[in-house]
C-alpha atoms as a PDB file:
ATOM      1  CA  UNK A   1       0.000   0.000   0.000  1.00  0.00           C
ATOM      2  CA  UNK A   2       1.093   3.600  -0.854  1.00  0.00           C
ATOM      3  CA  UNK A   3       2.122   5.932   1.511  1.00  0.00           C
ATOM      4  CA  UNK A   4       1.371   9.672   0.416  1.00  0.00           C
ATOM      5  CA  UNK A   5       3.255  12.644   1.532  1.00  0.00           C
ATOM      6  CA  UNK A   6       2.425  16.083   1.171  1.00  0.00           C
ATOM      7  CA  UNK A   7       4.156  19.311   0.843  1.00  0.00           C
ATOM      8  CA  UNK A   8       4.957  21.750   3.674  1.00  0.00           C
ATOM      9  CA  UNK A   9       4.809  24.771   1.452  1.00  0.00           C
ATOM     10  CA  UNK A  10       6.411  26.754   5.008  1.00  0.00           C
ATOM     11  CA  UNK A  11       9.622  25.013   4.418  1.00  0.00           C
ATOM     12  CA  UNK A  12       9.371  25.169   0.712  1.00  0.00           C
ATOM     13  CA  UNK A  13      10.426  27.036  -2.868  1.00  0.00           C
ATOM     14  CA  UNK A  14      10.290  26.490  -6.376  1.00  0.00           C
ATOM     15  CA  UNK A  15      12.612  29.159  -8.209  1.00  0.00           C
ATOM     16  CA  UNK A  16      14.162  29.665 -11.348  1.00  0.00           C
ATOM     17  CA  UNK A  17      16.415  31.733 -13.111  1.00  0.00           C
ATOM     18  CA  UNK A  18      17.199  33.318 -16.848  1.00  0.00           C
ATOM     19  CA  UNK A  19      20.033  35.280 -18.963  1.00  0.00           C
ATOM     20  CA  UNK A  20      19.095  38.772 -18.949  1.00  0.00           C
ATOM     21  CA  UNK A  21      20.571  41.005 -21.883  1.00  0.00           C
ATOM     22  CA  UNK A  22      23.032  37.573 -22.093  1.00  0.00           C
ATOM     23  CA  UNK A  23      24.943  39.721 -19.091  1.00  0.00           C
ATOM     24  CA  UNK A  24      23.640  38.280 -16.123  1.00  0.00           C
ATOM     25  CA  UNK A  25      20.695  36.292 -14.659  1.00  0.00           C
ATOM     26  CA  UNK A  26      17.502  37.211 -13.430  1.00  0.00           C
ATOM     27  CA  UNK A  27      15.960  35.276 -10.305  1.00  0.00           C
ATOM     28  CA  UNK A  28      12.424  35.011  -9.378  1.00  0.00           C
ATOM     29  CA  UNK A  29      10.538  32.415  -7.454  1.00  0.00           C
ATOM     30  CA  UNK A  30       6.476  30.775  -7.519  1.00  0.00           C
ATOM     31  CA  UNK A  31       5.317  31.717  -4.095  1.00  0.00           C
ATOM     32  CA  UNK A  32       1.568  29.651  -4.355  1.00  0.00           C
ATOM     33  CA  UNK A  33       2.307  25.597  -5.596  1.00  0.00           C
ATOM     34  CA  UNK A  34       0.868  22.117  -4.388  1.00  0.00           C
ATOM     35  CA  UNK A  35       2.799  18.661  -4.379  1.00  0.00           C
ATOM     36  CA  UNK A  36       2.120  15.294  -3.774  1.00  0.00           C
ATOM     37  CA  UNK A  37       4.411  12.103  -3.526  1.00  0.00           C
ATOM     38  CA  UNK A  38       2.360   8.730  -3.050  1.00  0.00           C
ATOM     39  CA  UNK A  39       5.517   5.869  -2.362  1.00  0.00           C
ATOM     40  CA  UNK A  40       5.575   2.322  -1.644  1.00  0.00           C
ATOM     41  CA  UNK A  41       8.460   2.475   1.247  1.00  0.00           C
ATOM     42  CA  UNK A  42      10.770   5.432   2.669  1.00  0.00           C
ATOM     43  CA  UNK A  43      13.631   4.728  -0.234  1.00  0.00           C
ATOM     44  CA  UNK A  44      11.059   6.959  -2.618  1.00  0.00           C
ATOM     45  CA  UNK A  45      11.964   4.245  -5.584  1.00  0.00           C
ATOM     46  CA  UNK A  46       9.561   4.551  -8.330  1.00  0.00           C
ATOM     47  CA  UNK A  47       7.322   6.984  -6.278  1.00  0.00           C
ATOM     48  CA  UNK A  48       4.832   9.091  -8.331  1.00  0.00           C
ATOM     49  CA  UNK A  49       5.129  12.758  -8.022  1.00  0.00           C
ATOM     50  CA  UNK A  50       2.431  15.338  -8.866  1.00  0.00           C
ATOM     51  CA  UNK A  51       2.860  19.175  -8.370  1.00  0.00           C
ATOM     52  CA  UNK A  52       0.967  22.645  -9.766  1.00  0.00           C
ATOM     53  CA  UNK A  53       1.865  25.755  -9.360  1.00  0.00           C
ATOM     54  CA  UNK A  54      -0.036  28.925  -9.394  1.00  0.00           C
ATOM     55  CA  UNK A  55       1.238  31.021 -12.266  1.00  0.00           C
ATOM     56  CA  UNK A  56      -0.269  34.077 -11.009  1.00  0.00           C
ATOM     57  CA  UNK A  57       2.128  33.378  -7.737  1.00  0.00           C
ATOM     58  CA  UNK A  58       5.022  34.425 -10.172  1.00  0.00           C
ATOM     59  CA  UNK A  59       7.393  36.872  -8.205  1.00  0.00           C
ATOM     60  CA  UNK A  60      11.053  38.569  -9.530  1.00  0.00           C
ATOM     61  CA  UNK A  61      10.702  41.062  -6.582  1.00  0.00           C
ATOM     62  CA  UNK A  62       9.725  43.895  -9.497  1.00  0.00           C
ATOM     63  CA  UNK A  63       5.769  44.523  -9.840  1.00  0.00           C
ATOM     64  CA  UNK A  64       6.257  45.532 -13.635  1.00  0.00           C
ATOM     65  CA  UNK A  65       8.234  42.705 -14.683  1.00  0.00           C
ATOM     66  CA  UNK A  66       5.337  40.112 -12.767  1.00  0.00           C
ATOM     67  CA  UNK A  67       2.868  42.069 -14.537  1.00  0.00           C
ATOM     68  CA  UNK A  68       4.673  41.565 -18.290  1.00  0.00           C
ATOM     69  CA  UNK A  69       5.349  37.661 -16.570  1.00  0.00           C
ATOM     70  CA  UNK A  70       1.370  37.472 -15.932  1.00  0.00           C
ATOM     71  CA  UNK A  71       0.458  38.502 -19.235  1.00  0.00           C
ATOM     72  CA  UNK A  72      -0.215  36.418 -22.111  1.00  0.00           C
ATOM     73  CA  UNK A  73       3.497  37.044 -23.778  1.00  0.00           C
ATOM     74  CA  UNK A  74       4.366  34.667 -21.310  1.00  0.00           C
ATOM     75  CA  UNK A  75       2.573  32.624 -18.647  1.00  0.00           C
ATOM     76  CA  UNK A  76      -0.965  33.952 -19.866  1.00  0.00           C
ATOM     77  CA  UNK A  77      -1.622  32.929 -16.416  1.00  0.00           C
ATOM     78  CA  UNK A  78      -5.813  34.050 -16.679  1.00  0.00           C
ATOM     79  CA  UNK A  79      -6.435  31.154 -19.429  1.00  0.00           C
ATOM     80  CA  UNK A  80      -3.541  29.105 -17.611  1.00  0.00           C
ATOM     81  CA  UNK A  81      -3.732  29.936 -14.222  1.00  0.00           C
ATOM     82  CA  UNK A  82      -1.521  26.547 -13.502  1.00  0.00           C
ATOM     83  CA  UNK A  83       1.621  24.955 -14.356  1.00  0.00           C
ATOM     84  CA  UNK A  84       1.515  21.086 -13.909  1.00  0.00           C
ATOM     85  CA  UNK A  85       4.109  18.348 -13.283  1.00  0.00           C
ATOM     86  CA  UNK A  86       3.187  14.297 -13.086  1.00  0.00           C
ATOM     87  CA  UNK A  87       6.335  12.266 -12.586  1.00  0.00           C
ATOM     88  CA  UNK A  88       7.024   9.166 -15.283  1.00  0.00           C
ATOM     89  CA  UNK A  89       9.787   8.135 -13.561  1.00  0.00           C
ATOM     90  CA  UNK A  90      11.548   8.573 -10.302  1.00  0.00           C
ATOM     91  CA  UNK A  91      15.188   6.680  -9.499  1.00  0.00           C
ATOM     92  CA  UNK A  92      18.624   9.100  -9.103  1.00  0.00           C
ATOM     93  CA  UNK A  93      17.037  12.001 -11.342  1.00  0.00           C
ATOM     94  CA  UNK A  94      13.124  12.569 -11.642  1.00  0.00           C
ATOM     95  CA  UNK A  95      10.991  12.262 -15.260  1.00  0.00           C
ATOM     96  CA  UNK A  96       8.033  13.350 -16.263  1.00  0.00           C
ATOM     97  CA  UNK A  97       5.514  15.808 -18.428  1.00  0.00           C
ATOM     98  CA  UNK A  98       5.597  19.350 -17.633  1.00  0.00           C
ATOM     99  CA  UNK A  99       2.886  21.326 -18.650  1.00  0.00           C
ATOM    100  CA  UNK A 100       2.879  25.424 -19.044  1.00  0.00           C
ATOM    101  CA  UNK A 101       0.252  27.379 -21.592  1.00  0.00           C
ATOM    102  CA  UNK A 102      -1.654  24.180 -22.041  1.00  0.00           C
ATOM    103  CA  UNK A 103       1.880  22.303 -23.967  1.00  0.00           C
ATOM    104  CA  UNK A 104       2.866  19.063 -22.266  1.00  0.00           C
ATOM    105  CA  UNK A 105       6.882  18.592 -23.148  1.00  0.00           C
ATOM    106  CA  UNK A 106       8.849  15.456 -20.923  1.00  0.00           C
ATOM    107  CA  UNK A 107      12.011  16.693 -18.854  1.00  0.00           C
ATOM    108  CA  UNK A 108      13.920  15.645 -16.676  1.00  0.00           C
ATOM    109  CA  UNK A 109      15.466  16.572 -13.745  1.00  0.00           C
ATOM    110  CA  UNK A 110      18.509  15.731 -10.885  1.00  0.00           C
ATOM    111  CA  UNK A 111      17.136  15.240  -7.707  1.00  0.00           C
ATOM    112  CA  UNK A 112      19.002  14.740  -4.252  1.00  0.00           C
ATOM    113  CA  UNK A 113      17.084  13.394  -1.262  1.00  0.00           C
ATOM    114  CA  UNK A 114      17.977  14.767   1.832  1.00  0.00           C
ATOM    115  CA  UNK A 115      16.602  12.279   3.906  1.00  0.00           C
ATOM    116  CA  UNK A 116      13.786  11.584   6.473  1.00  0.00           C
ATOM    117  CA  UNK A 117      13.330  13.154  10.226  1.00  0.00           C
ATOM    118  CA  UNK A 118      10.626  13.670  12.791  1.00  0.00           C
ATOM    119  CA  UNK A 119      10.188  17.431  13.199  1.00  0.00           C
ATOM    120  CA  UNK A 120       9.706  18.383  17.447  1.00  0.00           C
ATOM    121  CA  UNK A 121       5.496  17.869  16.862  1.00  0.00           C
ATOM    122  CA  UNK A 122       6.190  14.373  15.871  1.00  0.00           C
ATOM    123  CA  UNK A 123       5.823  15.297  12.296  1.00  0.00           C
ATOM    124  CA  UNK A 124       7.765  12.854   9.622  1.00  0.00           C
ATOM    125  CA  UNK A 125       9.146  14.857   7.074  1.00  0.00           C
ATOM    126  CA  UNK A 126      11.181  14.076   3.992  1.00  0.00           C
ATOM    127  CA  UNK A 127      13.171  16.672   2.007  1.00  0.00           C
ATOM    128  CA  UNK A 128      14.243  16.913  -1.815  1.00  0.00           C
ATOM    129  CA  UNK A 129      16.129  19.386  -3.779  1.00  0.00           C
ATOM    130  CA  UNK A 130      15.681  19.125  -7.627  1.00  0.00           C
ATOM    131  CA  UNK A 131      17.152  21.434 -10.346  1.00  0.00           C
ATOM    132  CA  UNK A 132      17.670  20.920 -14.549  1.00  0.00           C
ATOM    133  CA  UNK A 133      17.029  23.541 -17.264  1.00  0.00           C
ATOM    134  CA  UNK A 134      14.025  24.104 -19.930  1.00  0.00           C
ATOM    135  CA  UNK A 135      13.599  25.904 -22.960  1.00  0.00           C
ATOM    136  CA  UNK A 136      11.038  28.378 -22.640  1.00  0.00           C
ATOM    137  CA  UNK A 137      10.104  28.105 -26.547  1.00  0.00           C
ATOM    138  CA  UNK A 138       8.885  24.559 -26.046  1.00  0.00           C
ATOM    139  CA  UNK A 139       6.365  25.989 -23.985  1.00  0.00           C
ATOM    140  CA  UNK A 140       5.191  29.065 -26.299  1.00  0.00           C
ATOM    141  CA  UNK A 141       6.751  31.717 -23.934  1.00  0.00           C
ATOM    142  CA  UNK A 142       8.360  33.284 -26.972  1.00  0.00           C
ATOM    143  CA  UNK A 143       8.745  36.960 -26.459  1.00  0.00           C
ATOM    144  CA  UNK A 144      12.069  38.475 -27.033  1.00  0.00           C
ATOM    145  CA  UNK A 145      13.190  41.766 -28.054  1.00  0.00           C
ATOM    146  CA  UNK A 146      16.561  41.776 -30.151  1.00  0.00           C
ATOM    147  CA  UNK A 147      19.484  43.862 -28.816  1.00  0.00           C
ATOM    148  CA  UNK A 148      21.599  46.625 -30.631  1.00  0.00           C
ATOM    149  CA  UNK A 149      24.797  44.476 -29.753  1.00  0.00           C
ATOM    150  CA  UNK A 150      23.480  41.607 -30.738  1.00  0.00           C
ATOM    151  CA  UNK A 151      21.777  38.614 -28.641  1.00  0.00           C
ATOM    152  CA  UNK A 152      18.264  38.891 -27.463  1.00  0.00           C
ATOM    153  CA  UNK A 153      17.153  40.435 -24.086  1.00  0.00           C
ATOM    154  CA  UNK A 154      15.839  37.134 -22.618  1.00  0.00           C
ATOM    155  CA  UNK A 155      17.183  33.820 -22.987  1.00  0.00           C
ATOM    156  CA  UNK A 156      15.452  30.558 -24.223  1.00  0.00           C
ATOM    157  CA  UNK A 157      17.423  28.591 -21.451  1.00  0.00           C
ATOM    158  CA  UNK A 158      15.580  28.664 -18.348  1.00  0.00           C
ATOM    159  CA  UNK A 159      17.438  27.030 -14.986  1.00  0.00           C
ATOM    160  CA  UNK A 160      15.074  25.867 -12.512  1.00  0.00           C
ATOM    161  CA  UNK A 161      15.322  24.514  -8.629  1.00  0.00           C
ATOM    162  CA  UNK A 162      13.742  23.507  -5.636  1.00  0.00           C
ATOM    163  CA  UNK A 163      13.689  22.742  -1.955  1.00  0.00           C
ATOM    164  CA  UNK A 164      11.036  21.073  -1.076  1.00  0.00           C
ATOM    165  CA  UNK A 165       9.693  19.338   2.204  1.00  0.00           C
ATOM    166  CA  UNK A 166       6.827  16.864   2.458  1.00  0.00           C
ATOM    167  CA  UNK A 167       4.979  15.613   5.477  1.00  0.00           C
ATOM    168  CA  UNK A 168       4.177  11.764   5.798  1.00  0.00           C
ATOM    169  CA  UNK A 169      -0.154  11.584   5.687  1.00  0.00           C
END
């Protein structure tokens, strides 16, 4: 029988990070997402892993920038207010289907599990940290503006991470 686990969003983040101007990186972070890990035993072998995130939860720390993020250049996040992941796959690095503006693409990505404790309250918590890198054009978010220079102000590379804690059900 499956054991489910779900996320302690407290002790959580999802962020991510792109070439700005191909001089340096912007940061920003999805402060509203859900995830769920149902697993046969604690090794989290084969376990299938299902997260969404709120796209309108999209924050680089600049209200303009969120707004332009928002909008349907890139997220569109009123006709896709979510961002969906379902795990094909789970051993050393994670698989699965990815969905932003309504296209599915597979990636993959590293994981590192940092193990199981029992908070103070008795709590049993597990912790992951997962990172890898997607290309923003597979998923329609194709604005750009060309630069003077040369190179384009936003890159199609786009790193993204996580820390996140679950809670045994």
């Amino acid at each position: 029988m499956a054991t489910k686990w779900n996320l302690d969003p407290t002790h959580s983040e999802i962020t991510f990070k792109v070439r700005h101007m191909m001089i340096s990186n912007v940061k920003g972070a999805f402060n509203a997402f859900s995830a769920e890990i149902e697993a046969e035993d604690d090794s989290f072998k084969n376990a299938k892993v299902s997260a969404s995130v709120d796209t309108a939860s999209v924050d680089t720390n600049n209200a303009d920038r969120d707004a332009h993020l928002k909008s349907a250049d890139f997220f569109n996040a009123e006709q896709f207010p979510t961002i969906t992941f379902e795990s094909t796959g789970l051993a050393d690095d994670i698989t699965g289907n990815l969905t932003i503006n309504g296209i599915t693409k597979p990636i993959e990505l590293e994981v590192e599990f940092g193990g199981i404790n029992v908070d103070p309250w008795g709590n049993t918590k597990a912790g992951f940290t997962f990172e890898g890198k997607i290309k923003r054009g597979d998923f329609g978010l194709n604005w750009n503006a060309a630069l003077e220079t040369g190179g384009v102000l936003v890159s199609d590379d786009v790193k993204i991470a996580g820390e996140l804690q679950f809670v045994k059900a």
